[in-house]
C-alpha atoms as a PDB file:
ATOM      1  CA  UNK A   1      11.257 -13.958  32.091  1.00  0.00           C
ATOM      2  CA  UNK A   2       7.525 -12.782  32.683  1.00  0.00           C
ATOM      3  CA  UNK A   3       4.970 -14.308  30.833  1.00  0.00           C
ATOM      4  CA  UNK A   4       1.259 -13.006  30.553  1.00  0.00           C
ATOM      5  CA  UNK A   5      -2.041 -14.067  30.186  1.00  0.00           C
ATOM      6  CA  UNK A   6      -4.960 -12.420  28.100  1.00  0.00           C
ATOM      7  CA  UNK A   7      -7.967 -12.981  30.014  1.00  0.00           C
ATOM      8  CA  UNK A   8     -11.673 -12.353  28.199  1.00  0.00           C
ATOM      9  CA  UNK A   9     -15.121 -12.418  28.890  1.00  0.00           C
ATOM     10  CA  UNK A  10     -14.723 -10.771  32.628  1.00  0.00           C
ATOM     11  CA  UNK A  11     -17.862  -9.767  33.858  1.00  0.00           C
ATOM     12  CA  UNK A  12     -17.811  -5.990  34.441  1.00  0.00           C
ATOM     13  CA  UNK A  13     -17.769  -6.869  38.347  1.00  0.00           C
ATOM     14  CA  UNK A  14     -14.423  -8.040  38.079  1.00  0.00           C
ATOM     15  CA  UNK A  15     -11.920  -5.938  39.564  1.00  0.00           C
ATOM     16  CA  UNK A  16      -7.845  -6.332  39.759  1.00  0.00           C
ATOM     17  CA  UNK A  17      -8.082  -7.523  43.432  1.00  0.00           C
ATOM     18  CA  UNK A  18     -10.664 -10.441  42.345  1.00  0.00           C
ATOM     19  CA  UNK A  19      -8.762 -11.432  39.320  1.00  0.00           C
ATOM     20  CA  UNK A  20      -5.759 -11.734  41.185  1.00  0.00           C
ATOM     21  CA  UNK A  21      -7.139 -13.471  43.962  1.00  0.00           C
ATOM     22  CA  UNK A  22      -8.741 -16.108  41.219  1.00  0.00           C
ATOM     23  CA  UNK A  23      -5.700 -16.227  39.603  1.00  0.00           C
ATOM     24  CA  UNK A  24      -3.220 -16.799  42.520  1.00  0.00           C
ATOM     25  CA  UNK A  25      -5.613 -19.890  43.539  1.00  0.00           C
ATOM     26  CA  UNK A  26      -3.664 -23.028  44.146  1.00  0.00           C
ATOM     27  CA  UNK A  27      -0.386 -21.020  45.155  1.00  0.00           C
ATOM     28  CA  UNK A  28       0.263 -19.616  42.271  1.00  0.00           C
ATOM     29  CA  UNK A  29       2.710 -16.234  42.504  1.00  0.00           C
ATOM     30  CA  UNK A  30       1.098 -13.549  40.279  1.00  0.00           C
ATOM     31  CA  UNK A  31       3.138 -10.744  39.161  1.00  0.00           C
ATOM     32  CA  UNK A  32       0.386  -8.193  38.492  1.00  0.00           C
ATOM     33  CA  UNK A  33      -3.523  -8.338  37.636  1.00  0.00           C
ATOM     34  CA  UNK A  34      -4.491  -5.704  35.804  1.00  0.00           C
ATOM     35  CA  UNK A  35      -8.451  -5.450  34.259  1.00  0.00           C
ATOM     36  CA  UNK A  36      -8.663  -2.640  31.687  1.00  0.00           C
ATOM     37  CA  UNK A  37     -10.901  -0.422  31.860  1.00  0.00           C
ATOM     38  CA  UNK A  38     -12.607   2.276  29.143  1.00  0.00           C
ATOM     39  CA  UNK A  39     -10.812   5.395  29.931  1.00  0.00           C
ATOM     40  CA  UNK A  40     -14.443   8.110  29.618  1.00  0.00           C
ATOM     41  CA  UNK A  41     -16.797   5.922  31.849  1.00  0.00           C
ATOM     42  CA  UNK A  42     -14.009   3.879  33.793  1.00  0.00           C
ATOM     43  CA  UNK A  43     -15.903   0.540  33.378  1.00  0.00           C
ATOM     44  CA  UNK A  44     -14.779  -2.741  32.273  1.00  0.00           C
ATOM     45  CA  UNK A  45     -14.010  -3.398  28.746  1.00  0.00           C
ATOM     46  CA  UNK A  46     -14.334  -6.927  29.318  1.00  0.00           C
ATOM     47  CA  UNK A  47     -10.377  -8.432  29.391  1.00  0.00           C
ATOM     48  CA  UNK A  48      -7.696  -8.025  31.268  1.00  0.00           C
ATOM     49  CA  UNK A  49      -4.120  -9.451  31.563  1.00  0.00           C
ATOM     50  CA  UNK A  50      -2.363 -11.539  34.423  1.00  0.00           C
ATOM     51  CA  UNK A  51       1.382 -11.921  34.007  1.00  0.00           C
ATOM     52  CA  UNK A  52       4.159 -14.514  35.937  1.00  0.00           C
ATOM     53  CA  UNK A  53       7.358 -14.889  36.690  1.00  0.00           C
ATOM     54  CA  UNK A  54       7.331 -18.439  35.630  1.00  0.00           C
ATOM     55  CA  UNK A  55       6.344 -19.916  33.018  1.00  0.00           C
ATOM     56  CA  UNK A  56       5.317 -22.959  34.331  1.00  0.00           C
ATOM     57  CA  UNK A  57       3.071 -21.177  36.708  1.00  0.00           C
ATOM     58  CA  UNK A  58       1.384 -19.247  33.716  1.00  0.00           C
ATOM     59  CA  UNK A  59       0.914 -22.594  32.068  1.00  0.00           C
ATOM     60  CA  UNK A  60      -0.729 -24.196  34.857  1.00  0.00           C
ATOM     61  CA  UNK A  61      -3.148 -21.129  35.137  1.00  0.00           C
ATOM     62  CA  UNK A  62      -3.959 -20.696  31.998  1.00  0.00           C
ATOM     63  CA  UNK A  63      -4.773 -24.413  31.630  1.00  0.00           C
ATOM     64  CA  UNK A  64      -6.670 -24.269  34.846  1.00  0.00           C
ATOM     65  CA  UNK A  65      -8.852 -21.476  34.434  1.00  0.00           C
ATOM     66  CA  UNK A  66      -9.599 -21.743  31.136  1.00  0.00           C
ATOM     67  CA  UNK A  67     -13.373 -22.712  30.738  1.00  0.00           C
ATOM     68  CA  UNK A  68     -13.728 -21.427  34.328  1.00  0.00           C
ATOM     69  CA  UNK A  69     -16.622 -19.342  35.848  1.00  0.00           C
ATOM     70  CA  UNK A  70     -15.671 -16.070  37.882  1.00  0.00           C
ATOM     71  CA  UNK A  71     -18.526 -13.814  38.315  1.00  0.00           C
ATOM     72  CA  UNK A  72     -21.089 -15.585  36.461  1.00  0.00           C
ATOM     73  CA  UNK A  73     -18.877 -15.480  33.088  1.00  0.00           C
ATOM     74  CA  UNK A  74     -16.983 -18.298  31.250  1.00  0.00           C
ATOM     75  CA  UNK A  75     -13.305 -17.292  31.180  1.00  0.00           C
ATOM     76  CA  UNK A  76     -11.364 -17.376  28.155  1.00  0.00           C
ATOM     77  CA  UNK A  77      -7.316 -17.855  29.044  1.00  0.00           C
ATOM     78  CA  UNK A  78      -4.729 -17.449  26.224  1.00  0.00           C
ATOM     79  CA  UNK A  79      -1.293 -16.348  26.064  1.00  0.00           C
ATOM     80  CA  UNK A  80      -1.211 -12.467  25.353  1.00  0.00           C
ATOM     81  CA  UNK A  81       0.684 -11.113  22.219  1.00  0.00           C
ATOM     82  CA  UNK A  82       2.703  -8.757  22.458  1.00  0.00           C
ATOM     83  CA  UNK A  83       1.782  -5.381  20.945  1.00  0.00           C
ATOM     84  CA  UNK A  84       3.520  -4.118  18.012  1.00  0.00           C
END
């Protein structure tokens, strides 16, 4: 089963292509990278979610880049929740 990552404080910079890459570091298999975006200007909102097929690979990211710098911004990794 898939498990995803909530990923704040992206710098607006950050794209899906670079938070994959940053993301699939180590050999890590990501799923999908997706960074949302503000639907009238199309800019970053700031967060965006990285999901796995393994769990044990999302646990080893999320510990990893937690605390980590990608484009000049501290990361923030959790496990995302699941809308209701």
């Amino acid at each position: 089963m898939a498990k995803k990552l909530y990923v704040g404080n992206l710098s607006y910079n950050t794209d899906d292509a670079s938070l994959e890459a940053a993301f699939s570091a180590d050999g890590r298999s990501v799923l999908s990278a997706r960074v949302i975006t503000d639907r009238d200007t199309g800019r970053s909102r700031g967060f965006g979610f990285v999901e796995f097929d393994d769990d044990g690979e999302a646990q080893s990211a999320m510990e990893a880049m937690d605390g980590q710098d990608l484009d000049g911004r501290t990361l923030r990794v959790n496990e995302a929740n699941d809308r209701r």
